[in-house]
Every structure is written in structure tokens, then in C-alpha cells.
N, C-alpha and C. Protein backbone atom coordinates (compact mmCIF):
# COMPACT_ATOMS: atom_id res chain seq x y z
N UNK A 1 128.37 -80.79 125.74
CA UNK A 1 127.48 -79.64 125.67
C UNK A 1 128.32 -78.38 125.49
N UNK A 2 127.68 -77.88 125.09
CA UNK A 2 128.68 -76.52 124.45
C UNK A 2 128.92 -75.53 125.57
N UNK A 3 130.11 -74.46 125.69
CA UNK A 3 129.84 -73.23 127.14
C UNK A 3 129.30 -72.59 126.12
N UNK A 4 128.97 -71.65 127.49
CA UNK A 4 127.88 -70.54 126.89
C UNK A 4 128.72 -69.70 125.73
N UNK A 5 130.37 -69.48 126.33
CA UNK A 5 131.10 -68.62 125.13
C UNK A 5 130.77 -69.25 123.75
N UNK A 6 131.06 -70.33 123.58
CA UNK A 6 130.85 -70.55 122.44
C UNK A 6 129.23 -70.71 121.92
N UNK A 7 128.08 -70.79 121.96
CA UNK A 7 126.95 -70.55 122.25
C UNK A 7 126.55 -69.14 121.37
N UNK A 8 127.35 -67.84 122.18
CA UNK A 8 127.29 -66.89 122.34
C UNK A 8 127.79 -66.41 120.79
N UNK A 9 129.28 -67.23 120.56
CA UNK A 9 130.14 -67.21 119.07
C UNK A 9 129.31 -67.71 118.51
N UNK A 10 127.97 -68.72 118.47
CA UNK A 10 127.89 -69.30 117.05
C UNK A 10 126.74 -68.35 116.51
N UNK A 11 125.71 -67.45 117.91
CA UNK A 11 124.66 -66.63 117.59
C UNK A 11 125.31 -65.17 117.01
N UNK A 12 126.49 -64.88 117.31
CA UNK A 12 126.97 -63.77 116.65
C UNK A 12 126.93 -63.61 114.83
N UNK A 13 127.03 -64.97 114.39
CA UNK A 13 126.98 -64.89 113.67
C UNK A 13 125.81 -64.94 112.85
N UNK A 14 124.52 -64.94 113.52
CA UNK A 14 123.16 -64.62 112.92
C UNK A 14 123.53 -63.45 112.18
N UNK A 15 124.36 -62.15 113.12
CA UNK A 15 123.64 -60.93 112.00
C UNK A 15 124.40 -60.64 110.53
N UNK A 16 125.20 -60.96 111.04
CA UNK A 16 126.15 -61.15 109.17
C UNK A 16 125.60 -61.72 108.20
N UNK A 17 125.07 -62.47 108.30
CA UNK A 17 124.43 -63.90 107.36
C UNK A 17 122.92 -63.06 107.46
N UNK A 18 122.28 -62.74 107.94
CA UNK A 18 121.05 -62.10 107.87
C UNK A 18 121.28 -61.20 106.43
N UNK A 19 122.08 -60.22 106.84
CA UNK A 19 122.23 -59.06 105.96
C UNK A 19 122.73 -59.44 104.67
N UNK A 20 123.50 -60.75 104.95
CA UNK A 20 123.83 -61.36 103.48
C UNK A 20 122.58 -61.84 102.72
N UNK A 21 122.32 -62.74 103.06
CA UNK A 21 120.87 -63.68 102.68
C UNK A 21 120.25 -62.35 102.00
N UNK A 22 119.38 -61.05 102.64
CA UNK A 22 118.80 -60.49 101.78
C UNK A 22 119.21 -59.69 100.91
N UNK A 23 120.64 -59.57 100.86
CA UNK A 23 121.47 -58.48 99.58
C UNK A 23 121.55 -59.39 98.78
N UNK A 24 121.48 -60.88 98.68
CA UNK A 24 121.65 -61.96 97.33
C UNK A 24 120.13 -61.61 97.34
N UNK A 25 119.31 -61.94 97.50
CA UNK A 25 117.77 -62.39 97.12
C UNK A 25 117.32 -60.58 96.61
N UNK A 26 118.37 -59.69 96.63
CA UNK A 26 118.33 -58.17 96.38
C UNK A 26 116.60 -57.32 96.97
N UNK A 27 116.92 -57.59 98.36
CA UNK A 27 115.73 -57.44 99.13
C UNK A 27 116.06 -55.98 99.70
N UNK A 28 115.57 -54.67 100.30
CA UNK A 28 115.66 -53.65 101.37
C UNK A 28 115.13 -54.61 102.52
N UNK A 29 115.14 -54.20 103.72
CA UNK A 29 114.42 -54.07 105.02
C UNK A 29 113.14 -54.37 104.49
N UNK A 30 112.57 -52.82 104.21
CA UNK A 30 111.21 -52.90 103.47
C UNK A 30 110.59 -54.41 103.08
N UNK A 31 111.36 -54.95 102.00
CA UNK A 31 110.65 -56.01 101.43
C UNK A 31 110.66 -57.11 102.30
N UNK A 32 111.57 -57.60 103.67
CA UNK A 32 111.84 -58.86 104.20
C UNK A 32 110.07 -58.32 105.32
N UNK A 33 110.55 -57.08 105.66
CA UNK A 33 108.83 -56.56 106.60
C UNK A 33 107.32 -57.30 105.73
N UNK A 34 107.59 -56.72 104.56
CA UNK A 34 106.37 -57.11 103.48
C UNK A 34 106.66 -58.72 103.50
N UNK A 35 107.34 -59.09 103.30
CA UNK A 35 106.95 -60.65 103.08
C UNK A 35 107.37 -61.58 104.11
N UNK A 36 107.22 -61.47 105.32
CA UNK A 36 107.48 -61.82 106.33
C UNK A 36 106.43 -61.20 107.75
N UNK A 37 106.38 -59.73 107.66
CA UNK A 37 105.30 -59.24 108.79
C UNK A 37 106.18 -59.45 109.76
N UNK A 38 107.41 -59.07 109.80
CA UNK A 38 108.45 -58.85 111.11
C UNK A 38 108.46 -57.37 110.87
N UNK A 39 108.64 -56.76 111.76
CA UNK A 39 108.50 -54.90 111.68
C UNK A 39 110.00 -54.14 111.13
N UNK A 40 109.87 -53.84 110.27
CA UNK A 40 111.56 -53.23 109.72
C UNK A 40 112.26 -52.75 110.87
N UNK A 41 112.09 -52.19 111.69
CA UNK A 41 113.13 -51.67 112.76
C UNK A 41 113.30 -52.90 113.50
N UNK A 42 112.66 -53.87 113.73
CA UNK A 42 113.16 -55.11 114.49
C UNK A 42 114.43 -55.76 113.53
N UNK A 43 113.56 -55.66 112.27
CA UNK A 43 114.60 -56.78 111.38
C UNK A 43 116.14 -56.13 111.34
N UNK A 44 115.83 -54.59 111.40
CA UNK A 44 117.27 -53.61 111.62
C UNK A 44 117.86 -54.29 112.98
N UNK A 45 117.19 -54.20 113.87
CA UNK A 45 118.11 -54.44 114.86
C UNK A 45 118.66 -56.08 114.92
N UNK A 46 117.84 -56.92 114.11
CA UNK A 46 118.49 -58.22 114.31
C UNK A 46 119.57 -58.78 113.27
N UNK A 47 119.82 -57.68 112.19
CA UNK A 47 121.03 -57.34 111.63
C UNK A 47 122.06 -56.78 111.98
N UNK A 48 121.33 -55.52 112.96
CA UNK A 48 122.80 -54.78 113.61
C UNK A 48 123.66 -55.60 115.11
N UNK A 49 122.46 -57.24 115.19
CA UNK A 49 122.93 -57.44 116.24
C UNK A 49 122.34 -57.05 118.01
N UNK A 50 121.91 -56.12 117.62
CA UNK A 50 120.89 -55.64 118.41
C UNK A 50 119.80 -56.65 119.40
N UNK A 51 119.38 -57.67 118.36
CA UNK A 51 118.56 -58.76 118.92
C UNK A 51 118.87 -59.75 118.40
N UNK A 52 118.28 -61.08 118.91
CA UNK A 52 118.30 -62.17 118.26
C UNK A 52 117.01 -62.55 117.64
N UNK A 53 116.71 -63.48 116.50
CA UNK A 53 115.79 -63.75 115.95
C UNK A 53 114.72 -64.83 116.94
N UNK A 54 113.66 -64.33 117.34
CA UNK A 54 113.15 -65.45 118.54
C UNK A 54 113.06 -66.80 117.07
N UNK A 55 112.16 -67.95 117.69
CA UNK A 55 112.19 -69.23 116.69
C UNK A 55 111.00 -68.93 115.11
N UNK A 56 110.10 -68.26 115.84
CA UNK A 56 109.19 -67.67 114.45
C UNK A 56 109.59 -66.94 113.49
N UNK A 57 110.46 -65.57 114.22
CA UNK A 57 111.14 -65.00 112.85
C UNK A 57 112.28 -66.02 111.95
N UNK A 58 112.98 -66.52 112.92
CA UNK A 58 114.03 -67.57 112.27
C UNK A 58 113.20 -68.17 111.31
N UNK A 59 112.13 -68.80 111.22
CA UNK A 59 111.32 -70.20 110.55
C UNK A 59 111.10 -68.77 109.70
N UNK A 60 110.45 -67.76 109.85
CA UNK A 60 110.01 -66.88 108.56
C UNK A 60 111.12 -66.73 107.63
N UNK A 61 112.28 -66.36 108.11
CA UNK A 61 113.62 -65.71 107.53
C UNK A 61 113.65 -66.70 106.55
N UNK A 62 113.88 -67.89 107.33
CA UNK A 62 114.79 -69.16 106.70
C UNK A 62 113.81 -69.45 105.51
N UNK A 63 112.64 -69.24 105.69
CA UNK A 63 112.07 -69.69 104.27
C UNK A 63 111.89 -68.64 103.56
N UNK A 64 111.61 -67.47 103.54
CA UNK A 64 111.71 -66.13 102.64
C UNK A 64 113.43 -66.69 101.81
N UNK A 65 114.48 -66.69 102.67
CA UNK A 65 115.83 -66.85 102.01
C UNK A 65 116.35 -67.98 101.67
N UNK A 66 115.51 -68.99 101.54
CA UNK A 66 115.59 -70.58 101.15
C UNK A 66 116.87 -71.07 101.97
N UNK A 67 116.43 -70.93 103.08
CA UNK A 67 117.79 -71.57 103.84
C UNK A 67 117.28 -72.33 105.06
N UNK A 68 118.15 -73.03 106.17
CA UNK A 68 117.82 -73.34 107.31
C UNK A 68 117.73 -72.45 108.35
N UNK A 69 117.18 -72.42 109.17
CA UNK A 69 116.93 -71.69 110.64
C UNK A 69 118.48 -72.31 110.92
N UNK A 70 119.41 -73.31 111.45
CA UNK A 70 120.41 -73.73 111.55
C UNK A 70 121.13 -72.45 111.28
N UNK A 71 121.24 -72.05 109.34
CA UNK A 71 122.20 -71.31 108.70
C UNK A 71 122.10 -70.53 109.63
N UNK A 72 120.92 -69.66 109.78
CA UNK A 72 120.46 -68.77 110.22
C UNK A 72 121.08 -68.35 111.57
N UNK A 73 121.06 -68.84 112.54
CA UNK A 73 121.60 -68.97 114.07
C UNK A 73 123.53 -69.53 113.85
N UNK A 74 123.52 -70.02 112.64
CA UNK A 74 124.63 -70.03 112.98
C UNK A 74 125.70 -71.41 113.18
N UNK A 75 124.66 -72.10 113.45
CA UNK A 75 125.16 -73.63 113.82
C UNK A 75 125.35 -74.52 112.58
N UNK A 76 124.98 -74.36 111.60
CA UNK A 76 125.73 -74.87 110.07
C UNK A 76 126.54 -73.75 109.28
N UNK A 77 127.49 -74.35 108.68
CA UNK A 77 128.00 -73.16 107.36
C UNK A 77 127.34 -73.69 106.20
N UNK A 78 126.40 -74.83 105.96
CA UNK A 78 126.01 -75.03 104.69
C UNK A 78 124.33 -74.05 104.53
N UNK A 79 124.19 -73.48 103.49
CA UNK A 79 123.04 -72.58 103.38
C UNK A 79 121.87 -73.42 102.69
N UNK A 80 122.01 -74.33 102.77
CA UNK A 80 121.05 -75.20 101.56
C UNK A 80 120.04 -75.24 103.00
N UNK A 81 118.88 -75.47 102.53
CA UNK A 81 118.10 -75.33 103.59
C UNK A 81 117.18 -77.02 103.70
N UNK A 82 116.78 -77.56 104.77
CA UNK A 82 116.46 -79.17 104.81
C UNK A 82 115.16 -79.36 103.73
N UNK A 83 115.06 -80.37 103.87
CA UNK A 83 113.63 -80.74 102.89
C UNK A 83 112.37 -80.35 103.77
N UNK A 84 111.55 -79.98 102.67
CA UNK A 84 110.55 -79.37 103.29
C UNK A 84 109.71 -80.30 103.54
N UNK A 85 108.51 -80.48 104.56
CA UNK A 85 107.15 -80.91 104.26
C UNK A 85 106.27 -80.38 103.55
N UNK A 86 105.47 -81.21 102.64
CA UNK A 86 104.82 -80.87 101.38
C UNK A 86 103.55 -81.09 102.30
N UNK A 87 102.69 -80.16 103.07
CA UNK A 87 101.36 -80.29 103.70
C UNK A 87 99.96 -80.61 102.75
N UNK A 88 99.02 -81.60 102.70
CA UNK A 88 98.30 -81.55 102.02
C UNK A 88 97.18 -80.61 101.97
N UNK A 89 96.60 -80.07 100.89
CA UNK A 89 95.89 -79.00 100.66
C UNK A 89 94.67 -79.10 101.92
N UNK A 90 94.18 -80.41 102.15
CA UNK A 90 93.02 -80.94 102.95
C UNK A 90 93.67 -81.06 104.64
N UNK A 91 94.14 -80.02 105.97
CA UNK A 91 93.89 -80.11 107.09
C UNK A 91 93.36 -80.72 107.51
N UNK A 92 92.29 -81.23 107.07
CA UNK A 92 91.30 -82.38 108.38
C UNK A 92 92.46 -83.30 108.07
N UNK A 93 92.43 -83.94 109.85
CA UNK A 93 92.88 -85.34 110.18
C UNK A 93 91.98 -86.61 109.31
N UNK A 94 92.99 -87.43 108.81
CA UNK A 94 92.30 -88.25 108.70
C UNK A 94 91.42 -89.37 109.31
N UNK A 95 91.42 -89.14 110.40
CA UNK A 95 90.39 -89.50 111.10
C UNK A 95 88.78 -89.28 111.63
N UNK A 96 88.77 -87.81 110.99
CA UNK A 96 87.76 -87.08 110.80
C UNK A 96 87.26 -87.02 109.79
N UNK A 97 87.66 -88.16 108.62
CA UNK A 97 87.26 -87.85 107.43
C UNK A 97 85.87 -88.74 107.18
């Protein structure tokens, strides 16, 4: 199990990789707020380090920037992001059908 120092090292590196991810996809603040609905001064501070991404913004980020929540936090260096689930258009259980 990991110590907390290192824990601590692998979340540091959320905010670097944040700020990267949206200067390739050539995003402002502005646009990650618009297509995401995280509040621009939050998303500022979870670039400057300021905060950490709780698990919802992560899952928003990671798919706005086609990557993993993993990349994201820190715990992979590969940016490719996992396979997605393809949800069917139809929600009802099939058991209700």
C-alpha cells in the first residue's frame, strides 16, 4: 500500500496535466466551465493546485480531454483513456421490457 507521501506525489501531479490536457484540445477555462458545468474559478483552482478534482469532475475532465481519470490523478503516465461503455439508447432494464 502506498504512504501517504507518495499518495500526496502522485495527486500533485493532477494540476500540470490538467492545464496541459486543455492547451492541446486549445480550450480557455471558459470553455472546460461550458462543456463540463464545473464553475471556472473552481477549475482555476484545480489547476493552480488549489484543490483536487472530487471523482465527478475527474469522470467530466477525463472525457471532455479523451483521457483516463487515472491520467488525470496521476497514477498512469499513459493518456490514452480505457474503453468506453457504449450504453444502449433504451434505459429500461431488460427485465421490464
Amino acid at each position: 500500500m502506498p504512504a501517504k507521501k507518495e499518495i500526496k506525489k502522485l495527486l500533485s501531479v493532477t494540476d500540470n496535466r490538467l492545464k496541459e490536457l486543455r492547451e492541446q484540445k486549445g480550450f480557455t477555462q471558459l470553455n472546460v466551465q461550458m462543456e463540463t458545468g464545473i464553475d471556472q474559478s473552481d477549475y482555476s483552482k484545480l489547476e493552480r493546485g488549489l484543490r483536487k478534482p472530487t471523482y465527478n469532475q475527474a469522470a467530466l475532465l477525463s472525457h471532455l480531454f479523451d483521457t483516463s481519470i487515472d491520467y488525470i490523478y496521476g497514477f498512469t503516465l499513459d493518456p490514452r483513456p480505457y474503453p468506453r461503455i457504449e450504453r444502449p439508447e433504451d434505459d429500461e432494464p431488460a427485465d421490464k421490457k
